[in-house]
Protein backbone atom coordinates (compact mmCIF):
# COMPACT_ATOMS: atom_id res chain seq x y z
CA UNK A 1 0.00 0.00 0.00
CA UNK A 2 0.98 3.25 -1.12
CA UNK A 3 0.52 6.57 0.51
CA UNK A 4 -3.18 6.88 0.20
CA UNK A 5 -4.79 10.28 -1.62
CA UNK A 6 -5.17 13.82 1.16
CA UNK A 7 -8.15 15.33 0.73
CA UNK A 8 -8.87 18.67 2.26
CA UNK A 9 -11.99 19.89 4.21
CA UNK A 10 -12.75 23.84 4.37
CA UNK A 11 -13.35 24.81 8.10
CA UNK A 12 -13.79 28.65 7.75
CA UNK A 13 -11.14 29.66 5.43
CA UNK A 14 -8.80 27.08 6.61
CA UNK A 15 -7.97 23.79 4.82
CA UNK A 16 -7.75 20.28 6.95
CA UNK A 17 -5.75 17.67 5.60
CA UNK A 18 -7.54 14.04 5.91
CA UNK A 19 -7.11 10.80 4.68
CA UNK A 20 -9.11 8.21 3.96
CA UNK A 21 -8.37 4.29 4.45
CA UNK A 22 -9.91 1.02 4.53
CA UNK A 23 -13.72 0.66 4.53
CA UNK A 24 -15.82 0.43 7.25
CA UNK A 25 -18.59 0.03 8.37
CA UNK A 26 -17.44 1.17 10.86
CA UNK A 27 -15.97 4.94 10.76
CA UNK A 28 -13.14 5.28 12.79
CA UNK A 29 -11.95 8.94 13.14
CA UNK A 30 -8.49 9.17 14.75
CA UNK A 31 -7.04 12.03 16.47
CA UNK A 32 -3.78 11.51 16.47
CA UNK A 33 -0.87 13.59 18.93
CA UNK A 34 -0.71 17.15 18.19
CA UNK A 35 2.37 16.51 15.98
CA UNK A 36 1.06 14.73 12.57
CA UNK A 37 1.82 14.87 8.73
CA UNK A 38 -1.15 12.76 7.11
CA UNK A 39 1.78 11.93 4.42
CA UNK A 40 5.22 11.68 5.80
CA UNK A 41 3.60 8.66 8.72
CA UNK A 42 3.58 6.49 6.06
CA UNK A 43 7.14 6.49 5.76
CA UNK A 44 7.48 5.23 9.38
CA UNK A 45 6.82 1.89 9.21
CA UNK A 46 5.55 1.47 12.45
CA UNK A 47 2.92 3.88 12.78
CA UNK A 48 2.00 3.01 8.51
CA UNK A 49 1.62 -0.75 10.31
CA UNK A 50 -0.55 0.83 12.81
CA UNK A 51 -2.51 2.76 10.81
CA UNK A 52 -3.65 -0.38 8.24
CA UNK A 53 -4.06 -2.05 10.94
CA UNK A 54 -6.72 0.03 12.09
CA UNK A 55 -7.77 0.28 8.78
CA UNK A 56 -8.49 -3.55 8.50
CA UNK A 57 -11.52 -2.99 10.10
CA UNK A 58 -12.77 0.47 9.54
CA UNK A 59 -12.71 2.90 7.37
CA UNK A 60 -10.38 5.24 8.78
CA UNK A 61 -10.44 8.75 8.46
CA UNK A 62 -7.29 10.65 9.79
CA UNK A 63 -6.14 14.29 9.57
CA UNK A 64 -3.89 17.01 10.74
CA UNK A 65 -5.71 19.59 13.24
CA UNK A 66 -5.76 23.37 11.62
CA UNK A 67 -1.64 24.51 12.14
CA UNK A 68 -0.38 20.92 11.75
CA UNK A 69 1.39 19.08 9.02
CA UNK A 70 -0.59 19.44 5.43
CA UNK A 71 -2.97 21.41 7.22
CA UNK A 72 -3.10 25.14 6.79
CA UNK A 73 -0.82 26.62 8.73
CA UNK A 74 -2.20 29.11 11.58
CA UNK A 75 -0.10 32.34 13.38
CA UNK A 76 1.82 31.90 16.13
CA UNK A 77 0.58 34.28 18.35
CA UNK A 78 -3.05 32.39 17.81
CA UNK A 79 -2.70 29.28 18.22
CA UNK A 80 -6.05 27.50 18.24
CA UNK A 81 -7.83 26.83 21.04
CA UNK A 82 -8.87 23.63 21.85
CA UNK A 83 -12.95 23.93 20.61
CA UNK A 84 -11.36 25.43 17.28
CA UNK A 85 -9.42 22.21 17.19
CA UNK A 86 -12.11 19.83 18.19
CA UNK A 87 -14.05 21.37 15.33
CA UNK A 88 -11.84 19.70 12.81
CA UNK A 89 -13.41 16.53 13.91
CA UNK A 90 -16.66 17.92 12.89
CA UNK A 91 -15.13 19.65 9.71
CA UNK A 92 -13.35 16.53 8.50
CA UNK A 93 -16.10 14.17 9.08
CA UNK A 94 -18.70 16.06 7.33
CA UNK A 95 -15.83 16.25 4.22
CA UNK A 96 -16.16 12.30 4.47
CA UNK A 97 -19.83 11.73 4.39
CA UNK A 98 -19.48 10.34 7.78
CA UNK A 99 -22.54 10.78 10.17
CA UNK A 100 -21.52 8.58 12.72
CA UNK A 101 -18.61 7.64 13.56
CA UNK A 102 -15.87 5.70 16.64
CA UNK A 103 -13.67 8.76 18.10
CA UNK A 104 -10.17 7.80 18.77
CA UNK A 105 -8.14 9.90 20.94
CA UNK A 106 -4.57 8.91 21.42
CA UNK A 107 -1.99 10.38 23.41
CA UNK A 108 -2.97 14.34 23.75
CA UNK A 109 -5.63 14.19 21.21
CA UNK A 110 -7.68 11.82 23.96
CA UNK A 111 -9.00 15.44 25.61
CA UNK A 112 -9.47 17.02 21.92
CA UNK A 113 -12.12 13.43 21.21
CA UNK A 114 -13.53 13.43 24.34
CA UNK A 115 -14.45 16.95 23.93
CA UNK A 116 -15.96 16.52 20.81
CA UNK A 117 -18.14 13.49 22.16
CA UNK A 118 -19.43 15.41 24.86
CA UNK A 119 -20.60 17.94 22.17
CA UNK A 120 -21.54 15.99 19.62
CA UNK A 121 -22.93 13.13 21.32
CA UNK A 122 -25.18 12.36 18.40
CA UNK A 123 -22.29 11.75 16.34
CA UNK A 124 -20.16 9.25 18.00
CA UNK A 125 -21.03 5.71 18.27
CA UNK A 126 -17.74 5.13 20.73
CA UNK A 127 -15.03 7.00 22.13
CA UNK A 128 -11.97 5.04 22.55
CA UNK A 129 -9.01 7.08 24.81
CA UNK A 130 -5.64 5.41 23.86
CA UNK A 131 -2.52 6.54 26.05
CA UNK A 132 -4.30 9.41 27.68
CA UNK A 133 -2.99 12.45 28.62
């Protein structure tokens, strides 16, 4: 497997970098540490092994928050805050066509998914916390 296609989503005027692997049912949306690059992961072939495996039973979507890797990048003396952030989740899934999806926070992103289920409880079927910080 290749490096798979990055799509962007449109939050505002800033463009999200997301990927798109495996297929599901069910979505799995991963937010990943707050240091990511959608495309350069794939070269490591640890995380690329964890990331198909994940994919081996989901359709994974993945991204870079707003300021991060591929993603546009942001000032910084305004760094997002963390709702801002969380709203990539959002922003990304509704680029995906997913309505519904398992949230997967690992490492610092666990507070960034667990936020966004507690917001958007209608669209999260699980919240998984991996490494949790």
């Amino acid at each position: 497997m290749g490096t798979p296609d990055t799509k962007y989503a449109t939050a505002g005027d800033v463009h999200v970098a997301y990927q798109i692997v495996g297929e599901g049912p069910p979505d799995l949306v991963l937010v990943s540490t707050w240091f990511s690059h959608v495309e350069a992961r794939w070269d490591f072939p640890g995380f690329a092994h964890y990331l198909r495996r994940l994919a081996s039973f989901s359709r994974l979507i993945s991204f870079d928050k707003r300021g991060i890797g591929l993603s546009d990048p942001v000032p910084l003396d305004r760094l997002p805050l963390l709702e801002e952030w969380m709203d990539d989740v959002r922003t990304v899934m509704d680029a995906a066509g997913s309505e519904r999806a398992v949230v997967m926070g690992a490492n610092e992103g666990a507070m960034m998914a667990a936020l966004f289920a507690a917001t958007y409880p209608d669209r999260v079927s699980a919240l998984v916390l991996a490494n949790a910080t």
